[in-house]
C-alpha atoms as a PDB file:
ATOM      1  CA  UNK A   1     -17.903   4.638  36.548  1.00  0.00           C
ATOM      2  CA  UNK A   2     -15.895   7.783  36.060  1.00  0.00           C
ATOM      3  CA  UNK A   3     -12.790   7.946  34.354  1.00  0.00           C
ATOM      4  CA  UNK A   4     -10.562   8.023  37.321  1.00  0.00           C
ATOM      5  CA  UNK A   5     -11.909   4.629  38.881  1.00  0.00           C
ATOM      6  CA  UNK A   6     -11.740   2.982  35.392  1.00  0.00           C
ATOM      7  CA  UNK A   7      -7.842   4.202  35.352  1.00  0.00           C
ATOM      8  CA  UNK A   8      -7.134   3.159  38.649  1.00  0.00           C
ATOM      9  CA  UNK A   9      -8.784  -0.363  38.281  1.00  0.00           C
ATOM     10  CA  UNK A  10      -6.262  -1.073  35.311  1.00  0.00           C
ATOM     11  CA  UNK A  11      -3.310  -2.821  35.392  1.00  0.00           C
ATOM     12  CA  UNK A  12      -0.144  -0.558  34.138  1.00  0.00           C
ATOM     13  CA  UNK A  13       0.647  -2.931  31.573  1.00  0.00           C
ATOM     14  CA  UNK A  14      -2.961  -2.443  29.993  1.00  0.00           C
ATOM     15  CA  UNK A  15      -2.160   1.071  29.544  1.00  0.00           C
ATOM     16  CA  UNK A  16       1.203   0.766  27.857  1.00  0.00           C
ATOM     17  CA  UNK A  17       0.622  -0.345  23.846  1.00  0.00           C
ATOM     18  CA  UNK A  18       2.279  -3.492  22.746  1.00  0.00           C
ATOM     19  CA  UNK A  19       4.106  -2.036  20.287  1.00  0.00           C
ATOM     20  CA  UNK A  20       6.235  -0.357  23.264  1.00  0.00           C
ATOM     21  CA  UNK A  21       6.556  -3.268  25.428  1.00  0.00           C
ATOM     22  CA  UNK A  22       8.519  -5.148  22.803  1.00  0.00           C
ATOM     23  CA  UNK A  23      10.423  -1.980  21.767  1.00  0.00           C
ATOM     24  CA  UNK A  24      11.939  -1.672  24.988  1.00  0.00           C
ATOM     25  CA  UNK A  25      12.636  -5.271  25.342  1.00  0.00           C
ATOM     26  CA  UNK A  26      14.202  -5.176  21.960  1.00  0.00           C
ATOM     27  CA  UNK A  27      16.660  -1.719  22.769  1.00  0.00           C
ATOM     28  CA  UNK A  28      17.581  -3.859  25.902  1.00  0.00           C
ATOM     29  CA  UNK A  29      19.439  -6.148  23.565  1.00  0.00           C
ATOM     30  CA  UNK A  30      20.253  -4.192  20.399  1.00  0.00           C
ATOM     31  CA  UNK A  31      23.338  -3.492  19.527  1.00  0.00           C
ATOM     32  CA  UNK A  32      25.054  -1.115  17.437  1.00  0.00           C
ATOM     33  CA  UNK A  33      28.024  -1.583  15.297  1.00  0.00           C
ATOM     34  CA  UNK A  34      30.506   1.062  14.795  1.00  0.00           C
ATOM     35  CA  UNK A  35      32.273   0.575  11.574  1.00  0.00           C
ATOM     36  CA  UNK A  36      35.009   2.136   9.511  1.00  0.00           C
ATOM     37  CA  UNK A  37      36.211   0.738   6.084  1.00  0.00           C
ATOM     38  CA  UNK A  38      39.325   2.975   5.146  1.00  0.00           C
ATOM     39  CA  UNK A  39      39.703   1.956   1.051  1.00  0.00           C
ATOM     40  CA  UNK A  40      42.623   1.814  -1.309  1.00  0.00           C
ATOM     41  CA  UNK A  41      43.546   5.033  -2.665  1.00  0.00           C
ATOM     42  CA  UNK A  42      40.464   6.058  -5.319  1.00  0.00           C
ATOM     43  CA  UNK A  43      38.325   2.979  -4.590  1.00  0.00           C
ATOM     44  CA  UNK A  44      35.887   4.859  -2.200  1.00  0.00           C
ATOM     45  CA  UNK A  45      33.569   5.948  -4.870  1.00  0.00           C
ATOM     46  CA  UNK A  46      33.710   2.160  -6.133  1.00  0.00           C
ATOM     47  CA  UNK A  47      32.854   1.188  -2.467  1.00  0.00           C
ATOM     48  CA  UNK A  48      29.933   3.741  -1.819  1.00  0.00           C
ATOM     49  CA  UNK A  49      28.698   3.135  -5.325  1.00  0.00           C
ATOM     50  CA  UNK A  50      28.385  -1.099  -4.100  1.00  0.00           C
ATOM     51  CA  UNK A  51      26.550   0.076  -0.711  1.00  0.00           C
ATOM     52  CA  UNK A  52      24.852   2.333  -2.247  1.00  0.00           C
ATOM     53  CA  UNK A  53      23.117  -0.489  -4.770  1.00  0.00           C
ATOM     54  CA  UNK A  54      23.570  -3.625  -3.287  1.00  0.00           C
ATOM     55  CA  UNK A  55      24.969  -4.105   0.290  1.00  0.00           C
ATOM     56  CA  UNK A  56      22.571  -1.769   2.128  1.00  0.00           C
ATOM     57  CA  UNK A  57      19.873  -4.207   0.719  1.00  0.00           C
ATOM     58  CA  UNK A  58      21.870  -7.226   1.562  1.00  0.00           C
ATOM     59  CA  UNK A  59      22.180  -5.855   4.885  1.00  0.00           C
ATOM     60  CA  UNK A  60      18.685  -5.322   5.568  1.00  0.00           C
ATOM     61  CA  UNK A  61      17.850  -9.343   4.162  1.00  0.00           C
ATOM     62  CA  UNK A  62      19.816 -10.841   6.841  1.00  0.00           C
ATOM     63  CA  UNK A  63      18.986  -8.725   9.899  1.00  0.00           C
ATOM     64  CA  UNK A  64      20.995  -6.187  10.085  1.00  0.00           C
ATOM     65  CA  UNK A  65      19.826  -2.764  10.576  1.00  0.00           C
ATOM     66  CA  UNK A  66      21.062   0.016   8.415  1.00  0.00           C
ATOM     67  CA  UNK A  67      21.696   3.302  10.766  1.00  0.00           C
ATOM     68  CA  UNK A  68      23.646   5.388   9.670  1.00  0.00           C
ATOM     69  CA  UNK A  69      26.461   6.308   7.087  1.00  0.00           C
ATOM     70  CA  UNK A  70      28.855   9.414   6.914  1.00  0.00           C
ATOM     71  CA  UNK A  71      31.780  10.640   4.738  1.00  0.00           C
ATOM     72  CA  UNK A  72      34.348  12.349   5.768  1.00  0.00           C
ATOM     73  CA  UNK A  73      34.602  16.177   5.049  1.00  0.00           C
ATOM     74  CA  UNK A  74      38.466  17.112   6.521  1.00  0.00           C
ATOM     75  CA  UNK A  75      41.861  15.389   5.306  1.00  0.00           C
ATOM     76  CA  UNK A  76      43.572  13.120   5.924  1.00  0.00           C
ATOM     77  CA  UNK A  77      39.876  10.704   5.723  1.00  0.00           C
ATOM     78  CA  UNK A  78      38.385  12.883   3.110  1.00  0.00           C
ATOM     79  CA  UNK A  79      37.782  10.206  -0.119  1.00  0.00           C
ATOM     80  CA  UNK A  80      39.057   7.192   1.891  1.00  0.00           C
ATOM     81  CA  UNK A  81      36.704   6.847   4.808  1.00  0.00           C
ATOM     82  CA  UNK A  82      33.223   5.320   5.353  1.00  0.00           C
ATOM     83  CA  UNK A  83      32.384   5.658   8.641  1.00  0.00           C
ATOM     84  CA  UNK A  84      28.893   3.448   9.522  1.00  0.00           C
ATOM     85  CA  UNK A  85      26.584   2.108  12.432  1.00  0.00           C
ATOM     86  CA  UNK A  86      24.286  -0.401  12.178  1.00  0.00           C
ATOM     87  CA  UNK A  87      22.585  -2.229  14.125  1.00  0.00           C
ATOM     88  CA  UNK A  88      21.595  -6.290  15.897  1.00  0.00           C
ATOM     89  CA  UNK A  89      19.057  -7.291  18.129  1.00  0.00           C
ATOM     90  CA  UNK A  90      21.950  -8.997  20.387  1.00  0.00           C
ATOM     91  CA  UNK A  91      25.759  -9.973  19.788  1.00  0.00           C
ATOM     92  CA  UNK A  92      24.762 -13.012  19.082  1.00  0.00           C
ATOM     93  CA  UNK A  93      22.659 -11.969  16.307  1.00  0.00           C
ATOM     94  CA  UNK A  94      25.169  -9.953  15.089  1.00  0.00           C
ATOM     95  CA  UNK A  95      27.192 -12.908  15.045  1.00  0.00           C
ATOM     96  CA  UNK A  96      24.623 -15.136  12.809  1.00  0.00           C
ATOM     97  CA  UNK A  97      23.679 -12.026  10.654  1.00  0.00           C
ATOM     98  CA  UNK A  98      27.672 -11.278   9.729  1.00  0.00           C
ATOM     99  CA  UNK A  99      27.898 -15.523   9.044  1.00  0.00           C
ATOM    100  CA  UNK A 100      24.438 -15.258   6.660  1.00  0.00           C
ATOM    101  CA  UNK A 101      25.651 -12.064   4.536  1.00  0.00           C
ATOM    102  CA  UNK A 102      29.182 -13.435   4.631  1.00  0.00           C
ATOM    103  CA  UNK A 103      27.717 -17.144   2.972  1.00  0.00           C
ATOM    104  CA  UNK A 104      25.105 -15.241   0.873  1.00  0.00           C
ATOM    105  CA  UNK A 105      26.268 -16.123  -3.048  1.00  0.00           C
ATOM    106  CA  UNK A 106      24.127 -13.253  -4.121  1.00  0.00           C
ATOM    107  CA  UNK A 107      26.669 -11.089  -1.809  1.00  0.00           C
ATOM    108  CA  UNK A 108      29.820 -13.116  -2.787  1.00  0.00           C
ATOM    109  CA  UNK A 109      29.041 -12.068  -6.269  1.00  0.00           C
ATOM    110  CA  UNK A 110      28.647  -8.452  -5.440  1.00  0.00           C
ATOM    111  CA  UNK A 111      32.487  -8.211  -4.230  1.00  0.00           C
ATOM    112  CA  UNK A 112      33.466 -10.323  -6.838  1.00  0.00           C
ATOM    113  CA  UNK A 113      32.234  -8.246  -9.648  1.00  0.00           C
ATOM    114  CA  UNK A 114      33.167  -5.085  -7.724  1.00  0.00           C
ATOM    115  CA  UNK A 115      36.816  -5.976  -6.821  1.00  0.00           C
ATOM    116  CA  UNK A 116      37.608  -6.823 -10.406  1.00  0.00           C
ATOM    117  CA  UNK A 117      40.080  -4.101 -10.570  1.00  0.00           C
ATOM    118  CA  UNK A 118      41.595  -4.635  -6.751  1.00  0.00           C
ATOM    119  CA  UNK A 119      40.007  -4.670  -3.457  1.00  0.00           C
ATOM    120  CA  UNK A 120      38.642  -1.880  -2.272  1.00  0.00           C
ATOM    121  CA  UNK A 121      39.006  -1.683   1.374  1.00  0.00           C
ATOM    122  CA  UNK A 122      42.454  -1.734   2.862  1.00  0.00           C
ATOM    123  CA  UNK A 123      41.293  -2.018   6.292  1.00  0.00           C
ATOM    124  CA  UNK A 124      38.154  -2.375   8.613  1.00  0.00           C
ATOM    125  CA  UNK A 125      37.613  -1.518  12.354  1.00  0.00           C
ATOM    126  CA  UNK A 126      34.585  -2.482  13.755  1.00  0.00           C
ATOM    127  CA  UNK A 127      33.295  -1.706  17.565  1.00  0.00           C
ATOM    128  CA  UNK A 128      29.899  -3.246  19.111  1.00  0.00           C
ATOM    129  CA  UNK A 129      28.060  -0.589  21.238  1.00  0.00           C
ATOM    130  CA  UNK A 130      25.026  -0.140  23.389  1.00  0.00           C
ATOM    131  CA  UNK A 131      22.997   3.257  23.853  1.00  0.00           C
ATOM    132  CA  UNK A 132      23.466   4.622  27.400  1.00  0.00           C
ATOM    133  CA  UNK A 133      20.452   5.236  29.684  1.00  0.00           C
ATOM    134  CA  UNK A 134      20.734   8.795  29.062  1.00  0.00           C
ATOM    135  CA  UNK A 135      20.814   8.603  25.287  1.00  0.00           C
ATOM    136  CA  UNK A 136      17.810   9.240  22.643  1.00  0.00           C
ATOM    137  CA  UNK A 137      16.144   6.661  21.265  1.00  0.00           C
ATOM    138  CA  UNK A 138      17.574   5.908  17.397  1.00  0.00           C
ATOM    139  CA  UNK A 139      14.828   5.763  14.956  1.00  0.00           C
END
């Protein structure tokens, strides 16, 4: 049988690996979260410093995908601003995961011992997003 037969007597989904059937199934659900902590004046070393060695970590324990993380280079953000995505295999994972990192003690003792001197985030926005059909894939 030559090559050509053999192809055409295949089913598609024979030619496809696994791996990339359940990696578009999974991008149809994942989402990405688009966060922004803006911290108390000169807390956003203290704040990088506890992503940096613990909450990445914690992140990546209860399901949640670490994407992304940027810094501000231009005032008025400069040295106040973490700007973040990460990312859920559906909103209602997100959900769940948020609930599980929130309960974690290991996590509850990480602010604890890190906001001994005063919180360190004033405020946090947070938007849930999907890729577009015309976007790259994200690593």
């Amino acid at each position: 049988m030559n090559r050509r037969t053999l192809l055409q007597s295949l089913p598609v989904a024979a030619l496809l690996p696994t791996a990339a059937g359940a990696d578009a199934a999974e991008s149809a659900t994942t989402v990405y979260e688009f966060r922004v902590y803006h911290t108390f004046e000169g807390k956003l070393d203290d704040l990088l410093r506890r992503f940096r060695e613990h909450t990445m970590q914690l992140f990546e324990k209860h399901g949640i995908k670490n994407v992304a993380y940027w810094i501000p280079t231009d005032d008025p953000l400069k040295g106040k601003t973490l700007f973040y995505i990460i990312a859920h295999p559906s909103r209602e994972a997100a959900t769940a995961n948020w609930k599980a990192f929130r309960d974690d003690p290991e996590w509850q003792s990480v602010q604890q011992k890190s906001e001994a001197n005063g919180k360190l985030v004033e405020k946090v926005e947070s938007t849930f997003l999907t890729l577009s059909d015309f976007s790259p894939p994200l690593p």
